[in-house]
Protein backbone atom coordinates (compact mmCIF):
# COMPACT_ATOMS: atom_id res chain seq x y z
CA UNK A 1 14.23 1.60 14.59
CA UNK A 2 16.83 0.22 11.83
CA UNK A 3 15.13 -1.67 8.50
CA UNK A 4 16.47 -2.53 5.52
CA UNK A 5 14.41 -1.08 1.93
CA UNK A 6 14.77 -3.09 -0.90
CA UNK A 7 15.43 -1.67 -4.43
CA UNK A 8 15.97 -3.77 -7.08
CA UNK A 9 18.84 -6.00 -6.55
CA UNK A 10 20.22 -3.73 -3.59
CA UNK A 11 19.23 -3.49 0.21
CA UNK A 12 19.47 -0.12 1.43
CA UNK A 13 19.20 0.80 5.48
CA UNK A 14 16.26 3.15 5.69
CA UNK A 15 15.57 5.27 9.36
CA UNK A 16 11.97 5.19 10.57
CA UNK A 17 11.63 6.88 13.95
CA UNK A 18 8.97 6.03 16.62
CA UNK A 19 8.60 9.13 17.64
CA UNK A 20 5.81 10.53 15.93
CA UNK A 21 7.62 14.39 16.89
CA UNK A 22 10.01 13.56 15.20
CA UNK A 23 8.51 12.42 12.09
CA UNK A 24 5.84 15.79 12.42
CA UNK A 25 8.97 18.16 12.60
CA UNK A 26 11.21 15.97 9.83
CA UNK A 27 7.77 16.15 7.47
CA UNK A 28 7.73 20.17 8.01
CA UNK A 29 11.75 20.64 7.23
CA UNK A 30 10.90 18.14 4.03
CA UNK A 31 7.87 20.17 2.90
CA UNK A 32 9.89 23.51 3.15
CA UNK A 33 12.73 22.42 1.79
CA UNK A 34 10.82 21.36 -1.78
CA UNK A 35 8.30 24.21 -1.50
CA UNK A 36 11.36 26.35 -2.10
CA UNK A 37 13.19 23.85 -4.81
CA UNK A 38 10.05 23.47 -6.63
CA UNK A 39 8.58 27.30 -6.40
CA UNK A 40 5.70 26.87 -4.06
CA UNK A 41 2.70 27.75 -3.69
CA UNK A 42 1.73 25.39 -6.32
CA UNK A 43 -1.49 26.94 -8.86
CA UNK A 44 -4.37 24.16 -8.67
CA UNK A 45 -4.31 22.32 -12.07
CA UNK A 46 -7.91 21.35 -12.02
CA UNK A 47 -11.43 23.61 -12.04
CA UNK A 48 -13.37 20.66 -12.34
CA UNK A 49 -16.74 20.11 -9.96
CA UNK A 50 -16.42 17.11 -7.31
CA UNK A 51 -18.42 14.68 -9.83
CA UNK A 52 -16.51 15.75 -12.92
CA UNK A 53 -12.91 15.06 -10.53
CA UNK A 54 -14.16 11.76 -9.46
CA UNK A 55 -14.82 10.92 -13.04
CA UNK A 56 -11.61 12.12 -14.40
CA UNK A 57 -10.22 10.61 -11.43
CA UNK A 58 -11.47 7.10 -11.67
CA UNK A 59 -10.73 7.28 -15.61
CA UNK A 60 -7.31 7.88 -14.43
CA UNK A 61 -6.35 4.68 -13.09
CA UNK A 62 -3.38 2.94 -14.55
CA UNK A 63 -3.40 5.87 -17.57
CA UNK A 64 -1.25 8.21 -18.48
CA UNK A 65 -2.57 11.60 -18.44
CA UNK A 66 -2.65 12.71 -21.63
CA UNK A 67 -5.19 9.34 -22.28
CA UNK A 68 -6.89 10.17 -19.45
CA UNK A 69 -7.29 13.45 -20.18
CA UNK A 70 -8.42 12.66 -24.13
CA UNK A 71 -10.77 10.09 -22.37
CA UNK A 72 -12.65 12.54 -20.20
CA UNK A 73 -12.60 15.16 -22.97
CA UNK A 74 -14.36 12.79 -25.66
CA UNK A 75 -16.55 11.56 -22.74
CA UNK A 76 -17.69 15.18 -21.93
CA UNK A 77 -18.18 15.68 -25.75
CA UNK A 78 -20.23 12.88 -26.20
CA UNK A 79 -22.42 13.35 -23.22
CA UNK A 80 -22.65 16.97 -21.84
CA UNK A 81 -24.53 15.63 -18.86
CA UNK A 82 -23.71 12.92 -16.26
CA UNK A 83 -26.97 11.91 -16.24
CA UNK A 84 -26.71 11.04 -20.12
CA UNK A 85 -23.35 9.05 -19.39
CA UNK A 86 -25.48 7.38 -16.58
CA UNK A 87 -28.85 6.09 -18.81
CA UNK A 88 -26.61 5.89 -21.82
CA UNK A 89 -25.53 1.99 -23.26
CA UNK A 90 -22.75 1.02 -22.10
CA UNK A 91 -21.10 0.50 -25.02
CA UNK A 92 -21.24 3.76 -25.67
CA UNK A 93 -19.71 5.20 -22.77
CA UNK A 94 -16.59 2.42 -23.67
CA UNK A 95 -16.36 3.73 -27.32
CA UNK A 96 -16.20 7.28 -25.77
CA UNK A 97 -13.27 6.58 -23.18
CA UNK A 98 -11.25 4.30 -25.40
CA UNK A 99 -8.37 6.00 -24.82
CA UNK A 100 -7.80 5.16 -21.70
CA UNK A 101 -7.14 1.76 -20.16
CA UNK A 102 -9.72 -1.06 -19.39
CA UNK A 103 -12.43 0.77 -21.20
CA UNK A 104 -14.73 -1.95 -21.19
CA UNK A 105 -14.33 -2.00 -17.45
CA UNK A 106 -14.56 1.46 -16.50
CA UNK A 107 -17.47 2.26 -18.52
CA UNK A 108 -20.05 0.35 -16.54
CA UNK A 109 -18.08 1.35 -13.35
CA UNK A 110 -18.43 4.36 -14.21
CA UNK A 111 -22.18 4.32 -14.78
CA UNK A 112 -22.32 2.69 -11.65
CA UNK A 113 -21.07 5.07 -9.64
CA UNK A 114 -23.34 7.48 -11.36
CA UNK A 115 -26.47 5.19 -10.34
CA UNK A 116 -25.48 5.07 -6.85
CA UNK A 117 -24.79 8.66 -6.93
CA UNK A 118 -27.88 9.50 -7.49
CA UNK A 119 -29.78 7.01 -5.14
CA UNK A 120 -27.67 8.15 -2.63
CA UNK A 121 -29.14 11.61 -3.36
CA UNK A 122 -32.62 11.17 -3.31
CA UNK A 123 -32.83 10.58 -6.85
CA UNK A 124 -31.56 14.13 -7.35
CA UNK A 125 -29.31 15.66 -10.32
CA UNK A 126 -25.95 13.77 -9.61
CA UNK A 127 -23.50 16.40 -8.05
CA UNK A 128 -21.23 16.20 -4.97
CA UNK A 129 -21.60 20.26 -3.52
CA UNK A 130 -22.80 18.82 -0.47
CA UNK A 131 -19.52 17.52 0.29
CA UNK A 132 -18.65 20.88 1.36
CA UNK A 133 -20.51 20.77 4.57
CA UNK A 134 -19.54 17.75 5.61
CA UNK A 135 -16.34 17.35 8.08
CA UNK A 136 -13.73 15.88 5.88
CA UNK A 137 -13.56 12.19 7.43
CA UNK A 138 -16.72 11.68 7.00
CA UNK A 139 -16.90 13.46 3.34
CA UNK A 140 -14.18 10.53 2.51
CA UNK A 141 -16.27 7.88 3.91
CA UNK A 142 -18.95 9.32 1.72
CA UNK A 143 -17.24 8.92 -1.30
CA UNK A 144 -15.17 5.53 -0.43
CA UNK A 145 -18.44 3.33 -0.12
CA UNK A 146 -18.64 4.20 -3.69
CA UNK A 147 -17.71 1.51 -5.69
CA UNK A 148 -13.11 1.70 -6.98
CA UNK A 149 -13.18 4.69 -5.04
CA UNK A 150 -10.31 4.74 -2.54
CA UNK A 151 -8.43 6.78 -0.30
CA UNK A 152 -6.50 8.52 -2.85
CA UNK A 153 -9.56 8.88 -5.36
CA UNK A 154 -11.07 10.54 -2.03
CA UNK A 155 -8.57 12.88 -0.99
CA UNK A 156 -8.44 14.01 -4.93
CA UNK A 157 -11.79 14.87 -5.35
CA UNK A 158 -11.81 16.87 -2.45
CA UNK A 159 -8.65 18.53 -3.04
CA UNK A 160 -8.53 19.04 -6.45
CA UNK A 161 -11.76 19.80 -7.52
CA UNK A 162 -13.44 23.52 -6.65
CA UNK A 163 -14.16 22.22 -3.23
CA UNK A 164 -10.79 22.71 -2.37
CA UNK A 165 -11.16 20.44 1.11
CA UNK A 166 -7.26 19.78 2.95
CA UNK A 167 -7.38 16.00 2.16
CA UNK A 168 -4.30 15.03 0.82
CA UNK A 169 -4.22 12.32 -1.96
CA UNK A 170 -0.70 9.88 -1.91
CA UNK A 171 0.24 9.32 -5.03
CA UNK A 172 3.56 6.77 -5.79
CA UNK A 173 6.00 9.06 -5.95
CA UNK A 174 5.01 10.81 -2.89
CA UNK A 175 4.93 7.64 -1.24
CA UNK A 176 7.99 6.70 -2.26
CA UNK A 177 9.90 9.46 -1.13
CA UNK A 178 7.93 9.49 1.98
CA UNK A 179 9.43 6.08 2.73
CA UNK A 180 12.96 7.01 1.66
CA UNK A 181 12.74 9.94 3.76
CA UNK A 182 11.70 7.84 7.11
CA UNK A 183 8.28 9.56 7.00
CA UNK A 184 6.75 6.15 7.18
CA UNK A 185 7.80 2.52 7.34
CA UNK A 186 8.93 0.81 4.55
CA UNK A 187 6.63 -1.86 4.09
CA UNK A 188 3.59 1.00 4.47
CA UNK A 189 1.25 0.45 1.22
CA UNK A 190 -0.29 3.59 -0.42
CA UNK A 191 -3.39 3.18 1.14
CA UNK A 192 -2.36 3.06 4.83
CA UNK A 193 0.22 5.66 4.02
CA UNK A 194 -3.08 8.36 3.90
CA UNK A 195 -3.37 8.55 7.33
CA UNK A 196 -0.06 8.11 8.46
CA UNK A 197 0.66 10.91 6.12
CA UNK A 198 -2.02 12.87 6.81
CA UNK A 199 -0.99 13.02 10.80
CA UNK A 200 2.06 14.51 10.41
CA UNK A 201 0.82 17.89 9.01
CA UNK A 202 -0.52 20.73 11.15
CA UNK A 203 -4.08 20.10 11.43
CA UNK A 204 -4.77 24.02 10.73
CA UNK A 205 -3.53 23.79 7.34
CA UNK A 206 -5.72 25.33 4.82
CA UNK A 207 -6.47 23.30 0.73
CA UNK A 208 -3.15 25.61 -0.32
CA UNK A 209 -0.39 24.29 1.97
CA UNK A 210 -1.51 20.90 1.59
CA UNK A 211 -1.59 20.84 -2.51
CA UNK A 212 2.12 21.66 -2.17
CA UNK A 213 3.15 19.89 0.05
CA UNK A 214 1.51 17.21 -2.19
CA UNK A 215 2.89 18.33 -5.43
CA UNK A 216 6.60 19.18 -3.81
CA UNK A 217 6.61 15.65 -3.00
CA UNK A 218 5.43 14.48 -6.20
CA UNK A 219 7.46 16.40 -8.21
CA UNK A 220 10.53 15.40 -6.38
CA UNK A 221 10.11 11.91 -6.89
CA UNK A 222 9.23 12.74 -10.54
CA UNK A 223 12.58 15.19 -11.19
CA UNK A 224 14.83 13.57 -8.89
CA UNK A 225 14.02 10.92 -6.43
CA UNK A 226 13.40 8.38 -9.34
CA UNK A 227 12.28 4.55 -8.84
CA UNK A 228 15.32 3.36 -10.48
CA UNK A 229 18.94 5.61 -10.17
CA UNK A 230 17.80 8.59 -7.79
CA UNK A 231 19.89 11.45 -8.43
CA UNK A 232 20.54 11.71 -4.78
CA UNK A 233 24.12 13.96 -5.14
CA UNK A 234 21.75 16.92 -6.11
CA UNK A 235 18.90 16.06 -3.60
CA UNK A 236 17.76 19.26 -1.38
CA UNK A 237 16.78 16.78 1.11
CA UNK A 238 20.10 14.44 1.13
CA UNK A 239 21.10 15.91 4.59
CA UNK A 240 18.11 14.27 6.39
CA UNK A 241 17.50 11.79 4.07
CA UNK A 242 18.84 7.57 5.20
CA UNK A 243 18.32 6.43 1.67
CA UNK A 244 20.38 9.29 0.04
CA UNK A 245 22.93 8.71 2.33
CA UNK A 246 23.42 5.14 2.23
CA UNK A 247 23.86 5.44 -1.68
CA UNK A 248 26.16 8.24 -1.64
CA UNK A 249 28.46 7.36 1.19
């Protein structure tokens, strides 16, 4: 199936096959092909517990890292307990995350999701552990009835925290090459791009394999497959990719 992708002022032809083979077996030449470029296997850049990921996590959101990460780290100083952050006034929790954006929204969200946490677990200390022992779809349900958690939030938590689950997170760079590529349709949004995503690796794939295949993707769209000007003349993937192609033919 022929479709045209539109960047910026120019309309590019982008391939998206049917066949969902196809797609499975382009998906594992793309993932070996930027494992090698990018020096796979990938070390895991977080050692946080599920809670403390989903708080980074949800801090995150339309940051840059390094405010995100100066966020959580005067938010940990602050209040060496979750529990604290929870009970604590909210305008205390906003002071403490005012580096990152929308503080004075995502400090009562963030106390929210505490609350709920903890209702939803008897009352208990807030942690996620139990996560572990649930089957993964249901482990993201779990976490997605919480409130501005979504399917990437999910698969991140259970990724990249020390549960180390296979759920892959999308982020915007691996959705973007993923649609360049023909790995999904163009007008796929990041949300519904999760699953499609998600079906096209081996379902025996361990937490390992599916962080790099996550961060191969990311980093290419960070080091070369840009939003704007993709160097595609020194893309590993240019062979296979319709994008590429059309700019460079």
């Amino acid at each position: 199936m022929r479709t045209l992708l539109r960047v910026g002022r120019q309309v590019k032809p982008s391939v998206f096959s049917d066949s969902l083979t196809e797609r499975q077996e382009l998906a594992l030449w793309v993932h070996a092909k930027l494992c090698a470029e990018y020096g796979a296997p990938f070390p895991f850049f977080s050692t946080k517990d599920p809670l403390s990921e989903l708080i980074s996590s949800l801090l995150s959101h339309r940051t840059r890292n390094q405010d995100s990460h100066r966020a959580y780290q005067q938010l940990r100083a602050r209040f060496p307990t979750w529990e604290e952050v929870r009970d604590a006034p909210v305008a205390e929790v906003e002071a403490a995350i005012s580096p990152c954006t929308w503080p004075e929204q995502k400090a009562p969200r963030l106390q929210q999701v505490l609350r709920e946490v903890s209702q939803r677990c008897d009352g208990g200390p807030c942690e996620l552990e139990f996560l572990a022992d649930l089957p993964i779809p249901e482990a993201r349900a779990w976490l997605e009835q919480l409130p501005g958690v979504g399917p990437k939030t999910s698969a991140a938590v259970l990724l990249f925290s020390t549960l180390r689950r296979p759920a892959m997170p999308v982020d915007s760079h691996h959705h973007r090459v993923a649609q360049r590529l023909g790995l999904i349709g163009p007008k796929v949004g990041e949300a519904a791009a999760h699953t499609q995503l998600a079906a096209l690796l081996p379902p025996d794939w361990d937490a390992q394999l599916v962080y790099d295949h996550h961060e191969a993707l990311m980093f290419h769209g960070q080091k070369c497959c840009y939003f704007h000007t993709p160097a595609c003349g020194r893309c590993v993937v240019l062979a296979r990719c319709p994008f590429g192609q059309s700019r460079v033919s």
